[in-house]
N, C-alpha and C. Protein backbone atom coordinates (compact mmCIF):
# COMPACT_ATOMS: atom_id res chain seq x y z
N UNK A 1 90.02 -97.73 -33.75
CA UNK A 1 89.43 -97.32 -35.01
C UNK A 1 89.89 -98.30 -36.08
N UNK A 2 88.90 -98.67 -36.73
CA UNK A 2 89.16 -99.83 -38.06
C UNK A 2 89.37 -98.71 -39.21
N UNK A 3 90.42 -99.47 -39.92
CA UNK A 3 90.31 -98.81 -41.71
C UNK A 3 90.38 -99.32 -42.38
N UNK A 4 89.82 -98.71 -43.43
CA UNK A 4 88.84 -99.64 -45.33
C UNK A 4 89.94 -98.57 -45.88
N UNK A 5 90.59 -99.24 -46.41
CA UNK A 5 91.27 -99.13 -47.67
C UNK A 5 90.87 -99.62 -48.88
N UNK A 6 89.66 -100.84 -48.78
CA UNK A 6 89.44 -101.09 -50.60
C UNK A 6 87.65 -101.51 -49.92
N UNK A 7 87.46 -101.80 -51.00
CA UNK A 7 85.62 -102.22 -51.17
C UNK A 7 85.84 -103.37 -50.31
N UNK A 8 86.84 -104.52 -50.44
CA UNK A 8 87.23 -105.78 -49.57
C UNK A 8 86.58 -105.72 -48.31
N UNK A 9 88.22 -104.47 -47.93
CA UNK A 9 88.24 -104.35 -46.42
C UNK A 9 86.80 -103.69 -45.83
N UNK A 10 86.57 -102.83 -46.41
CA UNK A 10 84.81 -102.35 -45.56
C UNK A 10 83.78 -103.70 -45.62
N UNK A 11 83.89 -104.44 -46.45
CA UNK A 11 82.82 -105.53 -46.62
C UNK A 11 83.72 -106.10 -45.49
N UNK A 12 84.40 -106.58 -44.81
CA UNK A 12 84.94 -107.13 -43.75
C UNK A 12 84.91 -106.66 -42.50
N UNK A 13 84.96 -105.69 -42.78
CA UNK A 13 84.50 -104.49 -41.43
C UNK A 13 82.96 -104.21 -41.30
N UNK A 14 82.37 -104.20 -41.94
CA UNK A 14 80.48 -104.39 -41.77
C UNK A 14 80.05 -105.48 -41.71
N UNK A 15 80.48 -106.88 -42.18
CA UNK A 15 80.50 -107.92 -41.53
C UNK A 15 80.52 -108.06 -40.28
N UNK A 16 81.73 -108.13 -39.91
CA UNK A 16 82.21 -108.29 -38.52
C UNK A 16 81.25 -107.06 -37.19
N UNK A 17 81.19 -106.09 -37.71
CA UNK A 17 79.95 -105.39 -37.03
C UNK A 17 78.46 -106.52 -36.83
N UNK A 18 78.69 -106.20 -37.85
CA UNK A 18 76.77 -107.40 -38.09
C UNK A 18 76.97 -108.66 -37.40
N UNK A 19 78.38 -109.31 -37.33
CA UNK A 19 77.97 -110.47 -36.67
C UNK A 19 78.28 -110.29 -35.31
N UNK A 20 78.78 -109.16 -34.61
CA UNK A 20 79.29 -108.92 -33.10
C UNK A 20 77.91 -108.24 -32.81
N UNK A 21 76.98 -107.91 -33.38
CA UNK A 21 75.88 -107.51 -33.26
C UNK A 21 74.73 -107.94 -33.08
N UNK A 22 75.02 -109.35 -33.42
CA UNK A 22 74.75 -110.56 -33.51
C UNK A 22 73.37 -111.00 -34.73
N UNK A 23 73.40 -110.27 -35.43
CA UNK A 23 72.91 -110.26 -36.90
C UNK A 23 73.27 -110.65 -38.17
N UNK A 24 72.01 -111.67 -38.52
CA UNK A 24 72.04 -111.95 -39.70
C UNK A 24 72.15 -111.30 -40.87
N UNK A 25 72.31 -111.86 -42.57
CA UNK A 25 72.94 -111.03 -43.51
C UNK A 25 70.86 -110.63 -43.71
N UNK A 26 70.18 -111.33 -43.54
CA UNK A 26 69.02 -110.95 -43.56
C UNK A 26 68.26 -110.01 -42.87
N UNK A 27 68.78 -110.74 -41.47
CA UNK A 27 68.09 -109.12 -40.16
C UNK A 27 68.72 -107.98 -40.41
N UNK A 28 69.90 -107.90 -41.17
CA UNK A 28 70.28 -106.72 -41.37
C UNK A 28 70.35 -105.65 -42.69
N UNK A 29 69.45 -106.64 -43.47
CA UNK A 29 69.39 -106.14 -44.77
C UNK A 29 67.83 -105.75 -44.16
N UNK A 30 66.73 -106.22 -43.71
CA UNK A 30 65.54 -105.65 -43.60
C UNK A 30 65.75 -104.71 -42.84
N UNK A 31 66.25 -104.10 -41.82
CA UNK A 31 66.91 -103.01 -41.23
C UNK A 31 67.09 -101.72 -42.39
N UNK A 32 67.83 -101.96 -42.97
CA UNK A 32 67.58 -101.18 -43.86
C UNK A 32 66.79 -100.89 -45.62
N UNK A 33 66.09 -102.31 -45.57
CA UNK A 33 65.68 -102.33 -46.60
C UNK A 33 66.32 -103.05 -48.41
N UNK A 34 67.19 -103.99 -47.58
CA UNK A 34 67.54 -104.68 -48.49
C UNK A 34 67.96 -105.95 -48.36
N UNK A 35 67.97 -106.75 -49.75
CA UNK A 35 67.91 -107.93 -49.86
C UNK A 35 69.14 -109.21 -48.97
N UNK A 36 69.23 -110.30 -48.32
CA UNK A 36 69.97 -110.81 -48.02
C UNK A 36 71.23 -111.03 -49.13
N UNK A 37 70.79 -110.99 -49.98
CA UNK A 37 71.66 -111.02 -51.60
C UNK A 37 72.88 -110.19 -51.66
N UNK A 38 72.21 -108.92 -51.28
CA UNK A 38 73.00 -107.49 -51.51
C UNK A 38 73.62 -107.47 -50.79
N UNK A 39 73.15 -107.85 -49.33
CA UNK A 39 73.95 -107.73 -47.87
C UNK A 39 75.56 -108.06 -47.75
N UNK A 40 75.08 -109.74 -48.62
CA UNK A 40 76.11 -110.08 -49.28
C UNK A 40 77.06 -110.06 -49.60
N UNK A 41 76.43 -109.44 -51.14
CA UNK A 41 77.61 -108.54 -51.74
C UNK A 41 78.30 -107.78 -51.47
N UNK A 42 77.71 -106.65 -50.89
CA UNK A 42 78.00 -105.56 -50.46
C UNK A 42 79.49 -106.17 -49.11
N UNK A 43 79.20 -107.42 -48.55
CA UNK A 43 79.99 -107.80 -47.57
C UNK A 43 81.26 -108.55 -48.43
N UNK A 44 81.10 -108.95 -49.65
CA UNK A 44 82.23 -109.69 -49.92
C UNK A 44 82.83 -108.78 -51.42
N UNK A 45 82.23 -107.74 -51.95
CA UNK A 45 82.70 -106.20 -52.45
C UNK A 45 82.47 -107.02 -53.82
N UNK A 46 81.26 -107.45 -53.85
CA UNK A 46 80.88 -108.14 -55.27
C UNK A 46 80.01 -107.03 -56.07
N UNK A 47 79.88 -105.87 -55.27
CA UNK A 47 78.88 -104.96 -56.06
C UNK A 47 79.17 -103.54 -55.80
N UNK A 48 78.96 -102.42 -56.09
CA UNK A 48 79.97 -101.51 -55.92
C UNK A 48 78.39 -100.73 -55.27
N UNK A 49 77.79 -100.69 -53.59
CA UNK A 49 76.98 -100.06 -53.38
C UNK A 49 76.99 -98.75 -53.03
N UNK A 50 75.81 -97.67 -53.40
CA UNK A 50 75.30 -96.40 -53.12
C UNK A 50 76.41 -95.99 -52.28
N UNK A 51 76.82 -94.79 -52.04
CA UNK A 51 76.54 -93.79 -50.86
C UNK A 51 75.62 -93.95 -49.42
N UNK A 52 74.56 -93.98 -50.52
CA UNK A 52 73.16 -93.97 -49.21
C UNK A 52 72.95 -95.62 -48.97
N UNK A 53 73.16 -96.18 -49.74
CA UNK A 53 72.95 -97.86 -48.93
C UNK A 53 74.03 -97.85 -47.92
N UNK A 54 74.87 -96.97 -48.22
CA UNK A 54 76.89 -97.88 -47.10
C UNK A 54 76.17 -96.98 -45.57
N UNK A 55 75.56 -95.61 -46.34
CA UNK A 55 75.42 -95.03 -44.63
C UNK A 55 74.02 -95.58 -44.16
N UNK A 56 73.30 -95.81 -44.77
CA UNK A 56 72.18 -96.66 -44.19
C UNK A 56 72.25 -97.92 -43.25
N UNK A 57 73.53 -98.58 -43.95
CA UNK A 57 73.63 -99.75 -43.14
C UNK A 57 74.53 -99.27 -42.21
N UNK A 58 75.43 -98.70 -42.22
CA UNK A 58 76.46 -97.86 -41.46
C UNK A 58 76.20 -97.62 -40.23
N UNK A 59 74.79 -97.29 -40.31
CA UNK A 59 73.75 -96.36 -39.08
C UNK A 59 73.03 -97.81 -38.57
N UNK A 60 72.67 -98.42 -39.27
CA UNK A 60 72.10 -99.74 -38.87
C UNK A 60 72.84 -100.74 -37.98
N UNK A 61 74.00 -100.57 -38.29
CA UNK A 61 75.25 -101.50 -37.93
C UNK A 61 75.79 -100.43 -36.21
N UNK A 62 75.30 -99.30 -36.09
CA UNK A 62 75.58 -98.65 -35.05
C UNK A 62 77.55 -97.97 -35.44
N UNK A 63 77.47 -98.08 -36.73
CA UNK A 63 78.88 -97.45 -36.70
C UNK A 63 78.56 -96.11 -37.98
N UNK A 64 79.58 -95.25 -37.99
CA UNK A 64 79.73 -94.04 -38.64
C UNK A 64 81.14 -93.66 -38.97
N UNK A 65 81.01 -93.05 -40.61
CA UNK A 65 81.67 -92.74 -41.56
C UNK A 65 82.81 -91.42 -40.99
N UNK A 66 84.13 -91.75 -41.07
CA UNK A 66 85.49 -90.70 -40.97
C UNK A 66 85.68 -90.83 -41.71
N UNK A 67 86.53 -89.46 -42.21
CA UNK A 67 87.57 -89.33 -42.88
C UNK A 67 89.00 -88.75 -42.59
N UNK A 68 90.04 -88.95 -42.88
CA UNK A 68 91.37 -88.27 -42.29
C UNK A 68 92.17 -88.91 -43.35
N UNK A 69 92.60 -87.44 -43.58
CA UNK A 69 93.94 -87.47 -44.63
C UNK A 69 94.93 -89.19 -44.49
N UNK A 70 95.13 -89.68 -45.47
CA UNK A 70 96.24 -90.81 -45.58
C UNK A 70 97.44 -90.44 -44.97
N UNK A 71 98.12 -91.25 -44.28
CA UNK A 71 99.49 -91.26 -44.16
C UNK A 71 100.35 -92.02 -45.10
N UNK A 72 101.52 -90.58 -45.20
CA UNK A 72 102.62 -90.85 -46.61
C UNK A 72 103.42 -91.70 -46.12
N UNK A 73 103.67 -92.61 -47.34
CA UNK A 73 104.16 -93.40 -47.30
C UNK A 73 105.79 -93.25 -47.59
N UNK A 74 106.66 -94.49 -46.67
CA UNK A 74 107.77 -94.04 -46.67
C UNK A 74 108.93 -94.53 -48.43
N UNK A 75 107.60 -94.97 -48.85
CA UNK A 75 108.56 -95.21 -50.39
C UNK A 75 109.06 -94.56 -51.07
N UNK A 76 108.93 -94.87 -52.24
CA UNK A 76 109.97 -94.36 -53.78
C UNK A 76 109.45 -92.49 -54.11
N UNK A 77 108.09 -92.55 -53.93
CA UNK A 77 107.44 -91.91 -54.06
C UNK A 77 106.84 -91.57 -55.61
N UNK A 78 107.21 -92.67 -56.19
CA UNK A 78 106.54 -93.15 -57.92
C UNK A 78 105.98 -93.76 -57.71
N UNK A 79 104.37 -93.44 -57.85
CA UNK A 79 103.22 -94.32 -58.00
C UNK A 79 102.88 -94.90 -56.79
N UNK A 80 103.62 -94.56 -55.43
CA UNK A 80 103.15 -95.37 -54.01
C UNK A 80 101.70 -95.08 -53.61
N UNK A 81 100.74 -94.40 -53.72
CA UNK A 81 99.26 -94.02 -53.60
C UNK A 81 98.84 -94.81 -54.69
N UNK A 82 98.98 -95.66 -55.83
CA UNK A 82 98.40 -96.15 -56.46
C UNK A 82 98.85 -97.85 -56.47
């Protein structure tokens, strides 16, 4: 299991889907209906996309959205979640 901790890391992780998938930022933006531009962005966290665009491509890309509580961290415990 991969984890996105920032806009970065998911644009790195849907990348790397799309290209083991062996898809372009284009074949995979018409897949779901958007621009090679956005694909982009959306891959290098230059744009802060939808809800429904991340699971659109999400589903496109053949992968799907978890969630599970964070693990605490062993610090100070001032400000370590931020």
């Amino acid at each position: 299991m991969q984890i996105a901790t920032s806009p970065k890391i998911l644009g790195q992780l849907l990348k790397s889907a799309r290209v083991e998938r062996g898809l372009t930022q284009h074949e995979a933006g018409k897949l779901v209906g958007l621009t090679q531009a956005m694909v982009s962005r959306i891959e290098t966290a230059e744009t802060n996309a939808s809800v429904d665009t991340l699971f659109r491509l999400l589903a496109a890309l053949g992968m799907e959205l978890v969630l599970r509580p964070r693990e605490i961290s062993q610090g100070t415990g001032k400000g370590d979640n931020w």
